[in-house]
C-alpha atoms as a PDB file:
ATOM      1  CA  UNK A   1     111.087 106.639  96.736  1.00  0.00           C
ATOM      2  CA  UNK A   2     108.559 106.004  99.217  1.00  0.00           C
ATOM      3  CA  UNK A   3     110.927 104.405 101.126  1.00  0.00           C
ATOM      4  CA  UNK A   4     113.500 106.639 100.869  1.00  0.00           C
ATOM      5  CA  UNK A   5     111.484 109.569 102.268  1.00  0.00           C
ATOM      6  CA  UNK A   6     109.978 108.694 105.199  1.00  0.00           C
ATOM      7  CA  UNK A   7     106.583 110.126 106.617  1.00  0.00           C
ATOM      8  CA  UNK A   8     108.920 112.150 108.722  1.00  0.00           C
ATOM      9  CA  UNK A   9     110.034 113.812 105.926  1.00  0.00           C
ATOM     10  CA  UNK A  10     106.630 115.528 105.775  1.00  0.00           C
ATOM     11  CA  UNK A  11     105.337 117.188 102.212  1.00  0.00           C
ATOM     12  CA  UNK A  12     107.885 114.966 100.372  1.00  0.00           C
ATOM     13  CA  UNK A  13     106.677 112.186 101.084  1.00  0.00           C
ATOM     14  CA  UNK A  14     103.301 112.938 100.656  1.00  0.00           C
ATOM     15  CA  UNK A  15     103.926 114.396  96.978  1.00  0.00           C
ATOM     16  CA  UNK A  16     106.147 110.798  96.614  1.00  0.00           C
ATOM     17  CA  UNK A  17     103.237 108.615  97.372  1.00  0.00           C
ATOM     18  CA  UNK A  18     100.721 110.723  95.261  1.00  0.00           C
ATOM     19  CA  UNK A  19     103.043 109.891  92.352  1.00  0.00           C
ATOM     20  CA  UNK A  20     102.877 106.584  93.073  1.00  0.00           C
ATOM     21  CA  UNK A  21      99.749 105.564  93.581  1.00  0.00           C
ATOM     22  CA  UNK A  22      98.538 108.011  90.691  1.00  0.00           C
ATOM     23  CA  UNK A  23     101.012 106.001  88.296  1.00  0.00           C
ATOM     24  CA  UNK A  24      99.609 102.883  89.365  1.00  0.00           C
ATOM     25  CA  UNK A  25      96.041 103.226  88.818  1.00  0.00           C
ATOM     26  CA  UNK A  26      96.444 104.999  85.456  1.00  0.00           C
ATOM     27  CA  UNK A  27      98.964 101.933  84.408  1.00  0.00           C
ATOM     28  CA  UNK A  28      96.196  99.427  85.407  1.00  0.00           C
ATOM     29  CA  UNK A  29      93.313 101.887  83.375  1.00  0.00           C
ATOM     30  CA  UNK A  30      95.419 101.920  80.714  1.00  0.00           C
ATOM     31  CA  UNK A  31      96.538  98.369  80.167  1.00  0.00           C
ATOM     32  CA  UNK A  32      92.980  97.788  80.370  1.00  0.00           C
ATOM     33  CA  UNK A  33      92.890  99.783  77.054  1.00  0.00           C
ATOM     34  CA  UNK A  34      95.285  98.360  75.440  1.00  0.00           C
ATOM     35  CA  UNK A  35      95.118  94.518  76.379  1.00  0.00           C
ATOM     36  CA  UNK A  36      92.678  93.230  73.826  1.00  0.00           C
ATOM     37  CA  UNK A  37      95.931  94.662  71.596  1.00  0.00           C
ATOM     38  CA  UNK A  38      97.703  92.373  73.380  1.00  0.00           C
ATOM     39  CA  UNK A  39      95.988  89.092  73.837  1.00  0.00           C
ATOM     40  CA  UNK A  40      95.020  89.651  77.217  1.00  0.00           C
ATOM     41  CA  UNK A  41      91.152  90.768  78.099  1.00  0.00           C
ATOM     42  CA  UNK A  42      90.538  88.939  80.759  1.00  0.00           C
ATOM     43  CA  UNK A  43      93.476  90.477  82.859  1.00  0.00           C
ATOM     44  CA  UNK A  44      92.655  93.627  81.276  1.00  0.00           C
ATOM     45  CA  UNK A  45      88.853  93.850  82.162  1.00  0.00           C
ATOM     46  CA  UNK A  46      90.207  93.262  86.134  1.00  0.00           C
ATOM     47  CA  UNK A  47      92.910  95.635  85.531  1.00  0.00           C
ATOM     48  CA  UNK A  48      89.877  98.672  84.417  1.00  0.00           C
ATOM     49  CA  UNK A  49      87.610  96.898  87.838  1.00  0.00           C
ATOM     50  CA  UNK A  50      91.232  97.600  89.916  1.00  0.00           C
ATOM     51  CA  UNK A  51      91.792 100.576  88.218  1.00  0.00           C
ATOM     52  CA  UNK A  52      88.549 102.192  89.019  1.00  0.00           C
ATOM     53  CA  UNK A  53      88.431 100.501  92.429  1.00  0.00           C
ATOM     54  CA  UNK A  54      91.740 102.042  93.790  1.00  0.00           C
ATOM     55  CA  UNK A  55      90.636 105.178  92.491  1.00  0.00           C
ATOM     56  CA  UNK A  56      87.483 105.151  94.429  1.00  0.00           C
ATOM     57  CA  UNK A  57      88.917 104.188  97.479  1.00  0.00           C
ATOM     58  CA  UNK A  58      90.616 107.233  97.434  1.00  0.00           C
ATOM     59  CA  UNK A  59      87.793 109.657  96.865  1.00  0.00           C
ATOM     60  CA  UNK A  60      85.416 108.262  99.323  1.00  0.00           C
ATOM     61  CA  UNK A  61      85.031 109.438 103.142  1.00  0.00           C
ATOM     62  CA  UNK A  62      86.269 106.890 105.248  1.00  0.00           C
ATOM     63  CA  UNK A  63      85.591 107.051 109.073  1.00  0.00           C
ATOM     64  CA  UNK A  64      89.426 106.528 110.294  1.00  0.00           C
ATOM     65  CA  UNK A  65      92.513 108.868 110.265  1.00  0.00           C
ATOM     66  CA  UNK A  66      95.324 108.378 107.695  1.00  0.00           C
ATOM     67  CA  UNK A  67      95.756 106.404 104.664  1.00  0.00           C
ATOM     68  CA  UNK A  68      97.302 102.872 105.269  1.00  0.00           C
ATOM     69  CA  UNK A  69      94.222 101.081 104.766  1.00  0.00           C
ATOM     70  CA  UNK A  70      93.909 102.654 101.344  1.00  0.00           C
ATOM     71  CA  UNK A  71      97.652 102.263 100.488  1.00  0.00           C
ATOM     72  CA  UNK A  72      97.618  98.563 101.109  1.00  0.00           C
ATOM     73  CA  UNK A  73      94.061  97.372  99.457  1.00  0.00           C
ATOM     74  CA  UNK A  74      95.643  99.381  96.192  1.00  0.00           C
ATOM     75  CA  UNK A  75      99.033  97.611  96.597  1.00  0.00           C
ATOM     76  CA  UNK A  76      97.127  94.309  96.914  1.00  0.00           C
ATOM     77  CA  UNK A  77      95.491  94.614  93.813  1.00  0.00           C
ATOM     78  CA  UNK A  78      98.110  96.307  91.809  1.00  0.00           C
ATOM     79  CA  UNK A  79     100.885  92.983  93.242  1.00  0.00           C
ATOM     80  CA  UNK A  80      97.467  90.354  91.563  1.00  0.00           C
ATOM     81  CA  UNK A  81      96.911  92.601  88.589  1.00  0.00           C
ATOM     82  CA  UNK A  82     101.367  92.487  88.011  1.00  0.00           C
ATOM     83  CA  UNK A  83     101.246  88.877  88.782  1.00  0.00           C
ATOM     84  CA  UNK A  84      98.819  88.429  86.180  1.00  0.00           C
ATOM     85  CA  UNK A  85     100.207  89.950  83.733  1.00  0.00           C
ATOM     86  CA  UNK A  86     103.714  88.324  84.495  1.00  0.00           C
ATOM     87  CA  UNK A  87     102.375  85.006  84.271  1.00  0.00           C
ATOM     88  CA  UNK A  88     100.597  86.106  81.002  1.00  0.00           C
ATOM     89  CA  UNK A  89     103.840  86.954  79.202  1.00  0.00           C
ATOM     90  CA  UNK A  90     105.777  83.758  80.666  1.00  0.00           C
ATOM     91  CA  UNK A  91     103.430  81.401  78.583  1.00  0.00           C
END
């Protein structure tokens, strides 16, 4: 839906991308709970370090304007996390 409303769109999008990046880091944290239940600690001890790592990037004080530095270090390690975890479940 991020795509669908633009940053044009104004307080939509920004409500949209909250979401989204919310749902992501609390689907790494908990799969990081839950992987030892499913065979997987390895992925899930880097999906708690990506977890906690995209959430700090949020909450710290960066020196530029706007937030596309913080979207795209989050997508990049939610896309290896996925991967992961895809490759994990093909075996």
């Amino acid at each position: 839906m991020i795509g669908i409303f633009s940053e044009n769109v104004g307080w939509t999008h920004f409500v949209v991308s909250i979401i989204f990046f919310l749902s992501m880091i609390l689907t790494m944290l908990l799969y990081s709970f839950v992987s030892w239940l499913l065979g997987s600690p390895r992925i899930g001890m880097l999906a708690l370090v990506f977890g906690v790592s995209s959430a700090v990037i949020w909450f710290v004080k960066w020196p530029w304007h706007g937030v596309a530095i913080q979207e795209t270090i989050t997508s990049i390690m939610t896309s290896i996390w996925l991967f992961l975890v895809c490759i994990k479940n093909i075996e």
